[in-house]
Structures are given as C-alpha cells and as structure tokens.
Protein backbone atom coordinates (compact mmCIF):
# COMPACT_ATOMS: atom_id res chain seq x y z
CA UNK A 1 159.27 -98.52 185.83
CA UNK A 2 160.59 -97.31 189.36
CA UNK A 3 160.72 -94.00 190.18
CA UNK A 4 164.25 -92.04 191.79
CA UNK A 5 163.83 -90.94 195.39
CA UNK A 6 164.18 -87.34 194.19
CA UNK A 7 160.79 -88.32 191.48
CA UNK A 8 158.92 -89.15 194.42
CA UNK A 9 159.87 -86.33 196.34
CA UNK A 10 158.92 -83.92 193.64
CA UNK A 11 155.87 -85.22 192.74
CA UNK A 12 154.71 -85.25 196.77
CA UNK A 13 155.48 -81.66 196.60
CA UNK A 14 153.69 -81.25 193.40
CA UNK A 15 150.69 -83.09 195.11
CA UNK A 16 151.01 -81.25 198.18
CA UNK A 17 150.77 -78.26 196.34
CA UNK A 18 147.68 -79.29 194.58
CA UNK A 19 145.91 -79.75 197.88
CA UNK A 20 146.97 -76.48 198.69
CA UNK A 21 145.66 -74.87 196.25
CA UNK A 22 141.76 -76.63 196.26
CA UNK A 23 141.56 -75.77 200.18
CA UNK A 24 142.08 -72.07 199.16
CA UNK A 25 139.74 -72.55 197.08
CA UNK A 26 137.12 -73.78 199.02
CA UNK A 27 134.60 -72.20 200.82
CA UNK A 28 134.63 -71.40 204.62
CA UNK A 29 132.36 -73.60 207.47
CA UNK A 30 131.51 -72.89 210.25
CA UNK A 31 130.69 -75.17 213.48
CA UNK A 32 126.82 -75.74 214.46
CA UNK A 33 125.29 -73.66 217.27
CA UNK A 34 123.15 -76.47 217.61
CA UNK A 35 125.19 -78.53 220.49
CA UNK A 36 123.39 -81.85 221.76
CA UNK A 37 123.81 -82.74 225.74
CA UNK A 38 123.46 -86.45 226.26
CA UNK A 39 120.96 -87.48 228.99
CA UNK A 40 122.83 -90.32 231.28
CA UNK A 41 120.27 -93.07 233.14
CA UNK A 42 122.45 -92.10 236.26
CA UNK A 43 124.86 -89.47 237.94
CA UNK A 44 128.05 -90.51 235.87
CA UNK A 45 128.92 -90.73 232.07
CA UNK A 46 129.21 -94.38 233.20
CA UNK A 47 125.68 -94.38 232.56
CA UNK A 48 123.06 -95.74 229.92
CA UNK A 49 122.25 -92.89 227.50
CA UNK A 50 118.97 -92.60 227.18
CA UNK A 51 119.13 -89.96 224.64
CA UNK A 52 119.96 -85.96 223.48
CA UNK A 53 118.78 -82.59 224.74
CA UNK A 54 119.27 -80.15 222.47
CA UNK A 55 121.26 -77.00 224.18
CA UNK A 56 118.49 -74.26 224.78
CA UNK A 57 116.02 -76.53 225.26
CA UNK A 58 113.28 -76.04 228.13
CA UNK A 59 114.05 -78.63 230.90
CA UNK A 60 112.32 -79.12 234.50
CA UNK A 61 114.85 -79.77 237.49
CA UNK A 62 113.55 -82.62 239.83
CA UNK A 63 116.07 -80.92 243.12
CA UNK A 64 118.58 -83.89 242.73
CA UNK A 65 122.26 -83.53 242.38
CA UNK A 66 124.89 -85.70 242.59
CA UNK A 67 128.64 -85.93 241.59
CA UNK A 68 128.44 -82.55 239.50
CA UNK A 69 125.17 -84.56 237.79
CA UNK A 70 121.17 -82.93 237.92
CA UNK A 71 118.31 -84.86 237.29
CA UNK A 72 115.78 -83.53 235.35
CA UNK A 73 112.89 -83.73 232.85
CA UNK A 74 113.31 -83.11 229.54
CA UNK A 75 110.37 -81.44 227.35
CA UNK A 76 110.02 -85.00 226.34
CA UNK A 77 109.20 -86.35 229.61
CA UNK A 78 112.48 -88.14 230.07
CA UNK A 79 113.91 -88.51 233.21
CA UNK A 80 117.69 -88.60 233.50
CA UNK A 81 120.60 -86.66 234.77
CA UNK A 82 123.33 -84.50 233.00
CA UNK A 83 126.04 -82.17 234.01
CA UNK A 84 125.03 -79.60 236.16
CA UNK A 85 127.41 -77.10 234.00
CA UNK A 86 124.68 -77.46 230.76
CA UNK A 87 121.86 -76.33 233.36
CA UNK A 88 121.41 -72.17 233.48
CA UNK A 89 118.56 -70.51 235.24
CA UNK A 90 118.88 -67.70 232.71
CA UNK A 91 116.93 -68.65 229.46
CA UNK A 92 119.23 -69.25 226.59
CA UNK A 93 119.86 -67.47 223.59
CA UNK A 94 118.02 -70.04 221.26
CA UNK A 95 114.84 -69.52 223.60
CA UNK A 96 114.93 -65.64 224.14
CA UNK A 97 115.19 -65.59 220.27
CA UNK A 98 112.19 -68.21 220.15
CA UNK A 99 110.32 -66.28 222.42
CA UNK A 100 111.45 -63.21 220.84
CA UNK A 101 109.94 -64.56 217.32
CA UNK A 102 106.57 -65.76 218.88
CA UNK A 103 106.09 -62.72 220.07
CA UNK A 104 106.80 -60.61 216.65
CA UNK A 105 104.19 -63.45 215.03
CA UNK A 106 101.71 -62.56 217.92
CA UNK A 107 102.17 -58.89 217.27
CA UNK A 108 101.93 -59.00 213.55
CA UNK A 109 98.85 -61.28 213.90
CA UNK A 110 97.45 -58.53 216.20
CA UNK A 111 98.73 -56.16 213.66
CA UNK A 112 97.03 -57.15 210.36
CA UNK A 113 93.41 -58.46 212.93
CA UNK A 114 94.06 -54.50 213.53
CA UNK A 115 94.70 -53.18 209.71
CA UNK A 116 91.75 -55.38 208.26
CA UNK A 117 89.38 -54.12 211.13
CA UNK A 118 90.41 -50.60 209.99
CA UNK A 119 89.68 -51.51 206.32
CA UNK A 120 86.31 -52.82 207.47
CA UNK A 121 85.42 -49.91 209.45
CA UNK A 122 86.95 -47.08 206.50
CA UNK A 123 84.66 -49.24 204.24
CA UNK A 124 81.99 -48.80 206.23
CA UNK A 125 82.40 -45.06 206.74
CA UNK A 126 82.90 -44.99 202.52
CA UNK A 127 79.77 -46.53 202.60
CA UNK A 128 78.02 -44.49 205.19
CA UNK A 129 79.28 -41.04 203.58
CA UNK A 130 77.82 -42.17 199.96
CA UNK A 131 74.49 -42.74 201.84
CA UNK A 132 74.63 -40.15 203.71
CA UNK A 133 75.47 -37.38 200.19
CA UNK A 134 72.98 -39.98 198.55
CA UNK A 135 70.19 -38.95 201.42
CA UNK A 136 71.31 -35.23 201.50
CA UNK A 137 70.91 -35.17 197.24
CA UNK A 138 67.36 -37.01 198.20
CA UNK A 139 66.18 -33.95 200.65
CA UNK A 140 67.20 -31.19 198.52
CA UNK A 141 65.41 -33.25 195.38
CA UNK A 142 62.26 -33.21 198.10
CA UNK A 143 62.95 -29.67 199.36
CA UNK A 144 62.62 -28.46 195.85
CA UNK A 145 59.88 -30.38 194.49
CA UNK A 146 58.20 -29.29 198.09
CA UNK A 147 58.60 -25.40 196.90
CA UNK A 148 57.54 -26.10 193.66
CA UNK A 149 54.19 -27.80 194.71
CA UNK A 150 54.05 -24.57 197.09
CA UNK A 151 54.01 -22.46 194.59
CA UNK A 152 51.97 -24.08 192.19
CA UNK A 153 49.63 -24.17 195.57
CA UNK A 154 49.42 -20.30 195.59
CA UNK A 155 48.86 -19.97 191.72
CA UNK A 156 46.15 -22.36 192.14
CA UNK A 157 45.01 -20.68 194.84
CA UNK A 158 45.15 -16.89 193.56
CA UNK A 159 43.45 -18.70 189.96
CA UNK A 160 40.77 -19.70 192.15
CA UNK A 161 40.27 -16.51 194.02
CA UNK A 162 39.95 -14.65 190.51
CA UNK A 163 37.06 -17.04 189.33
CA UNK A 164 35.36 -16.38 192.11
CA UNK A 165 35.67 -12.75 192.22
CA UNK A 166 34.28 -12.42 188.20
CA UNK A 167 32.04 -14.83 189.37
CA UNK A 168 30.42 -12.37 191.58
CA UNK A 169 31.06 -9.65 189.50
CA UNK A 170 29.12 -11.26 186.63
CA UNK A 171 26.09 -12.01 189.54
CA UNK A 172 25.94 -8.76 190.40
CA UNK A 173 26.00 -7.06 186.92
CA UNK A 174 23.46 -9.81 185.79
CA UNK A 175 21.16 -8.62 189.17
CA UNK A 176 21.90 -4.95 188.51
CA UNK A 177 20.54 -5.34 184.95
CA UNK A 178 17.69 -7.04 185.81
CA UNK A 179 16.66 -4.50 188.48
CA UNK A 180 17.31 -1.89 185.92
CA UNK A 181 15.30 -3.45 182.86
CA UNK A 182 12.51 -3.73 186.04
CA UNK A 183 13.12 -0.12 186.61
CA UNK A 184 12.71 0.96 183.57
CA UNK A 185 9.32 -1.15 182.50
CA UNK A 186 8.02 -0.42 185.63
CA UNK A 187 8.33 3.52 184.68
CA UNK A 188 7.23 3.04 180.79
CA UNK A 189 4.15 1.26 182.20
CA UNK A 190 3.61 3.96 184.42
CA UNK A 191 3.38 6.15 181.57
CA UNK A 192 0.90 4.26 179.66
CA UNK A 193 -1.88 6.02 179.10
CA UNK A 194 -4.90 4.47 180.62
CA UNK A 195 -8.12 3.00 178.51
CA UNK A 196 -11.27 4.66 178.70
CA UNK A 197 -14.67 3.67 180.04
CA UNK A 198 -17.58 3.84 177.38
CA UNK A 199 -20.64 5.02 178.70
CA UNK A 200 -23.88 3.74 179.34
CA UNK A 201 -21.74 0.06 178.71
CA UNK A 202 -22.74 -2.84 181.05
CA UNK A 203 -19.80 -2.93 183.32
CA UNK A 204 -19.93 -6.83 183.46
CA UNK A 205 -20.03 -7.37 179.83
C-alpha cells in the first residue's frame, strides 16, 4: 500500500506533534555541578591523559607554567599539568561548603560531648540533693531521738533523786524512833521503883 505525499506529510505532523507533547510532559534536568578537569602528562592537550580532577578539589602547585598549562599534584599524588584557568587561589565553593559541613559535625559533636556532660553532672546533682534531704531527714530523726533520750535522762534523773530523798527520810524517821523508844525506856526504867535489901541477909548469898 503506498502512501500520498500529503499522508506522509500529515502523519509527520501528527508525529511531530506527539513528541511535542511527551517533552512537555517531562520533567526538567539540570546540568551537574560536578565538572571533571583532565590532567595532561605535559603542557598541551596534545598530551597523555593521565586522568580527572574533580573541580573543587584540593591540588598542590609545583611553580611550573608553561603555554597557559600548571603543573601540579593532585590529592592523589599525580603529577601532571592542566590549564592554568581551572587553578584559583580562593577555595572553591564545593570546599568552603565541605569545610563549612566539617565544621557543623565538629560543633555538633562538641555540642551533644557538651549536653551529655550536662546530663551527667544534673544527674549527679539529682543524686547529691536526694542524699543530701536523705542526710538532713537522718539528723532531724537523730536530733529528736537525741531530745528524747534527754529527757528521759532528766526523768530518770529527778526518779532517782526522789528515792534517795525518802530514802533518807525513812533513815531518819527509823533513827528518830529508835532514839525515842530509847527515850522513853530509859525514863520508865528510871521510874522503877527500886528492890529492897532484907536485913540481917548475907550480902553474898
């Protein structure tokens, strides 16, 4: 079956279309920031390549230029030579943002070493205020229990002190008694009257 030249023409157009409409569709891109410089064996891109440098990375210049060409080191330890227009002094973006990120890890390493040394040293204040009410409870348990054996002390002490005093007491009732009974024989003796002598008796019988 062959097709008229206007059938072809319309069905280009209808294909055209088509492709038209699937790039709309499609979603956008975007070129890589992540350029690669190729390191030449000499001063020329006539050169062996003896590899890539990635663009931002740290290089060491070796003082050697020639036909708009540097030799350098890479952080590989290549040796080679590339256009002196990919060489800054200025640290690149890619590296200041490197740098920038080591440093935010350092600090937030520093940062939590910090927090978890404060969470050691609150626990140990936590820990040194419940000892601390713990020991105060302790001395006013010991202060009281101190008064109370005081006290007790003085009771015992005053209990004591009474014995002794009706201790005496009954001594010196008992004594005064006794020296009274005495007192009183020694006066109903007194009164007594006296037996007789019989006469003409022999005084030794």
């Amino acid at each position: 079956m062959k097709l008229t030249r206007k059938t072809a023409l319309a069905l280009m157009f209808i294909g055209s279309a088509s492709l038209t409409s699937m790039s709309a569709v499609a979603a956008d891109a975007y070129i890589s920031d992540n350029v690669y410089v190729y390191l030449q064996a000499g001063p020329s891109n006539q050169y062996r390549i003896l590899g890539t440098i990635e663009t931002g990375q740290k290089i060491t210049l070796l003082n050697e230029t020639q036909n708009d060409y540097v030799k350098i080191r890479d952080h590989k330890g290549r040796e080679g030579w590339l256009p002196s227009e990919y060489v800054s002094n200025s640290e690149s973006f890619r590296y200041q943002v490197s740098n920038a990120n080591s440093a935010k890890e350092a600090a937030d390493a520093k940062a939590q070493q910090a927090q978890q040394a404060l969470n050691e040293l609150q626990t140990v204040k936590s820990d040194l205020d419940s000892e601390l009410s713990q020991t105060k409870a302790e001395l006013a348990k010991t202060k009281r229990s101190l008064a109370a054996a005081l006290e007790s002390q003085q009771v015992a002490e005053k209990a004591l002190a009474d014995v002794r005093n009706d201790e005496e007491f009954a001594m010196w009732r008992e004594g005064g008694m006794i020296a009274g009974v005495g007192i009183i024989l020694g006066l109903i003796i007194a009164y007594l009257p006296k037996p007789r002598k019989r006469s003409g008796a022999n005084p030794w019988m």
